[in-house]
C-alpha atoms as a PDB file:
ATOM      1  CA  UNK A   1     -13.429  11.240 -21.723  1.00  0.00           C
ATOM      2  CA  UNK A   2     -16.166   9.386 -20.677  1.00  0.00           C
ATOM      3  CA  UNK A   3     -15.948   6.300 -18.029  1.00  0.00           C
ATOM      4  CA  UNK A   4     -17.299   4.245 -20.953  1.00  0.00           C
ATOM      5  CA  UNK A   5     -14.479   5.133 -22.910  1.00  0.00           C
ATOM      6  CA  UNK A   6     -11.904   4.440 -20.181  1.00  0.00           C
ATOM      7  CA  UNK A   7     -13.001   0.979 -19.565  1.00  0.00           C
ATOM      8  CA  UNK A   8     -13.127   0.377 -23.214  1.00  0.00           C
ATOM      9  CA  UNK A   9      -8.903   0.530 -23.271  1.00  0.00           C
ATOM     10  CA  UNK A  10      -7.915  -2.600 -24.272  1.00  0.00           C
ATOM     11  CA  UNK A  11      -5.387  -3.900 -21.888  1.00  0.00           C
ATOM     12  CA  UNK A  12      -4.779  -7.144 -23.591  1.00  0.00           C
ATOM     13  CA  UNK A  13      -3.399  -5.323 -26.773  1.00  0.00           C
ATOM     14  CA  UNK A  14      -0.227  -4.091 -27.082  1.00  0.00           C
ATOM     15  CA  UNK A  15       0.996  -0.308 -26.784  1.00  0.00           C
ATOM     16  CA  UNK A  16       4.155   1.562 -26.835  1.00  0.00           C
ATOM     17  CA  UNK A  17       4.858   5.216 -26.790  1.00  0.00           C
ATOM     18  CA  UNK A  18       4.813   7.194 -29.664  1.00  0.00           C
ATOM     19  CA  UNK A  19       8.011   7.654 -31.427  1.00  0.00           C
ATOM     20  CA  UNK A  20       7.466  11.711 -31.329  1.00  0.00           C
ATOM     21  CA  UNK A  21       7.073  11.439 -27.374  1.00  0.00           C
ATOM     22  CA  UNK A  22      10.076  12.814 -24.728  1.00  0.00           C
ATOM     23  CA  UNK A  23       9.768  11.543 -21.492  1.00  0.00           C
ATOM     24  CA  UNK A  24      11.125  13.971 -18.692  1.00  0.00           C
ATOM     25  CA  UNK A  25      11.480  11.987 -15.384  1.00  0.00           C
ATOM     26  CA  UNK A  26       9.934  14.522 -12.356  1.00  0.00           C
ATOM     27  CA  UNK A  27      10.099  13.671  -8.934  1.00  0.00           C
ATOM     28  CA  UNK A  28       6.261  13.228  -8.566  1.00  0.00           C
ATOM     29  CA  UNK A  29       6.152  11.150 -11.764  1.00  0.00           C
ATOM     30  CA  UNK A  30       7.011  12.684 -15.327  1.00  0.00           C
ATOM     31  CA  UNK A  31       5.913  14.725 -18.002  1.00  0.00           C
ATOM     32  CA  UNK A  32       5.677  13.747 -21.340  1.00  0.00           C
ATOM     33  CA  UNK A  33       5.723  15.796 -24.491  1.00  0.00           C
ATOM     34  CA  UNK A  34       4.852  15.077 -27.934  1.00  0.00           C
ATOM     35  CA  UNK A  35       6.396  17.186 -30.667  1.00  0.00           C
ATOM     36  CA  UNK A  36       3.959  16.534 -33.253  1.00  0.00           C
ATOM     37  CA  UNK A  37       0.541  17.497 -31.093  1.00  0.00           C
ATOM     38  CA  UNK A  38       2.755  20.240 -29.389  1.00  0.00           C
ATOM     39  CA  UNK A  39       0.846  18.233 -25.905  1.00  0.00           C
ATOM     40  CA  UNK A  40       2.183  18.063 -22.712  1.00  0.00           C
ATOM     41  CA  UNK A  41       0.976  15.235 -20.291  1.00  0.00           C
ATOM     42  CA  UNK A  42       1.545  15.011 -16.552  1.00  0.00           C
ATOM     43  CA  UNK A  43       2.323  11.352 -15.082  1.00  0.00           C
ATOM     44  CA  UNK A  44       1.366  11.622 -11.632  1.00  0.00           C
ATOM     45  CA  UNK A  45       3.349   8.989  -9.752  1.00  0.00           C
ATOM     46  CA  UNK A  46       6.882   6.767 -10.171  1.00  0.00           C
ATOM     47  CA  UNK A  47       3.990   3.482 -11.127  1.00  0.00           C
ATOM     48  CA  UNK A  48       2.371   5.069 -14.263  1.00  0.00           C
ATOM     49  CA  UNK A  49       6.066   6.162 -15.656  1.00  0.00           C
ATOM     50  CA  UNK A  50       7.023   2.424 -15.269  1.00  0.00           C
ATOM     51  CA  UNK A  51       4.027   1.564 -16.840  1.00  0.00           C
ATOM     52  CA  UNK A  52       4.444   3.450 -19.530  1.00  0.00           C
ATOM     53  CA  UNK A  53       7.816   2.844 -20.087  1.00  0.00           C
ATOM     54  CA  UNK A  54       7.169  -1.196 -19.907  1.00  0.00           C
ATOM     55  CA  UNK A  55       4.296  -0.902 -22.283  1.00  0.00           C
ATOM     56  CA  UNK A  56       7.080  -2.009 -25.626  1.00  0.00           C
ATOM     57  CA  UNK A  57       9.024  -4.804 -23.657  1.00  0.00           C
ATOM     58  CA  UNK A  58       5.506  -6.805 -22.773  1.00  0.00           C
ATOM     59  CA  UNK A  59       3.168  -8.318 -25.143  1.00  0.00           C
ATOM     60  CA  UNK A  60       0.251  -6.119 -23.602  1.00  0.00           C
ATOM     61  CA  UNK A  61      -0.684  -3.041 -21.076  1.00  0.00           C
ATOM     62  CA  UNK A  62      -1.725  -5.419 -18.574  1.00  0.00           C
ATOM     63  CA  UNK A  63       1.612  -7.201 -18.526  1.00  0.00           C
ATOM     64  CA  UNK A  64       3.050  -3.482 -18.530  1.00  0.00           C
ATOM     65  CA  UNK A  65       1.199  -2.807 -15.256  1.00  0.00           C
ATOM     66  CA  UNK A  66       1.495  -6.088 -13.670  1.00  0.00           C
ATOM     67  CA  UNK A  67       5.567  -5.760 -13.768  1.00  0.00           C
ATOM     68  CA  UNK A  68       5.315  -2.304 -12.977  1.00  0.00           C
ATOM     69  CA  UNK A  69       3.511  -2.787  -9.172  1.00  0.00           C
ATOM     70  CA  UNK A  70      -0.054  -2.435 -10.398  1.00  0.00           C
ATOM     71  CA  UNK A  71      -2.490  -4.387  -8.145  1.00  0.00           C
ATOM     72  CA  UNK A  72      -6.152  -5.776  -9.243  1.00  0.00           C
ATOM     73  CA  UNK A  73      -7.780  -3.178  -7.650  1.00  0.00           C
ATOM     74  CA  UNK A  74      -6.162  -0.692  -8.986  1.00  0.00           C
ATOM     75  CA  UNK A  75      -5.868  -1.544 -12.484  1.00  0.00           C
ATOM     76  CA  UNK A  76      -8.951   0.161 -13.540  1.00  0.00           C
ATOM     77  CA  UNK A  77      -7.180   3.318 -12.677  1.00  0.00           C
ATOM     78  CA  UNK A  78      -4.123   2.779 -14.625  1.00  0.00           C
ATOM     79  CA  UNK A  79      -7.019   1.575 -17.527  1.00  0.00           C
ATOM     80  CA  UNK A  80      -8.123   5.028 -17.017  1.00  0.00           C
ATOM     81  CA  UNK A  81      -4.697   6.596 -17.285  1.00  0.00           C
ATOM     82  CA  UNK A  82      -3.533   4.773 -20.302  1.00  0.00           C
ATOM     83  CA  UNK A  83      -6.749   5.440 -22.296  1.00  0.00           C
ATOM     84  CA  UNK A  84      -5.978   9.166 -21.648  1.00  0.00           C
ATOM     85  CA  UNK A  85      -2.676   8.681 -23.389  1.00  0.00           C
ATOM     86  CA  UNK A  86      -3.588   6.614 -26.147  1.00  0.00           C
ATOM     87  CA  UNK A  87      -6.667   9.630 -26.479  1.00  0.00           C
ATOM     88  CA  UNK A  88      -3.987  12.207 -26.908  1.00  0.00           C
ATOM     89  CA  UNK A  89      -1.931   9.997 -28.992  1.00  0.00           C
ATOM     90  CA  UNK A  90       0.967   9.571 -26.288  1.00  0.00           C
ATOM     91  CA  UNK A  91       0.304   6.037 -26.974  1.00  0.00           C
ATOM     92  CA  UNK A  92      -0.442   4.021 -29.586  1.00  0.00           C
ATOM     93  CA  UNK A  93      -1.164   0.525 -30.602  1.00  0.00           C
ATOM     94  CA  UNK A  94       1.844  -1.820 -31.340  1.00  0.00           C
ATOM     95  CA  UNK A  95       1.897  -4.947 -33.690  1.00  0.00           C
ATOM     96  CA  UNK A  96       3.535  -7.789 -31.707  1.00  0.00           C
END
């Protein structure tokens, strides 16, 4: 994916995981599988896990990351992250 792409994740729009995704909780993150792609996805740290698990109870990924820990600086690698997800279809977009 290119950074273009990345930085084109809308963080003011609302996500939530896809309903065909299992989350399996790892000590160095998680790993998520989705049973319709047959894809497995690695979440590298505790952070991104909250993230993504915060992403239906707020109105919009950046209110995900902001409870979850995720500072200003860092936010354009979580932007990075989630647009991976949402590129594999872990993710998706969410009315609110």
């Amino acid at each position: 994916m290119s950074t273009e792409t990345r930085a084109a994740f809308d963080l003011d729009s609302a996500w939530r995981l896809d309903d065909r995704v299992s989350i399996r909780p790892e000590r160095f993150g998680a790993l998520l599988y989705h049973f319709g792609t047959r894809r497995l996805s690695f979440l590298k740290n505790p952070t991104l896990l909250a993230v993504v698990r915060g992403l239906t109870e707020h109105p919009t990924a950046r209110s995900a990351c902001t409870e979850a820990g995720v500072g200003p600086d860092e936010l354009p690698r979580y932007r990075a992250a989630l647009a991976t997800l949402a590129e594999s279809r872990m993710i998706q977009p969410r009315s609110v």
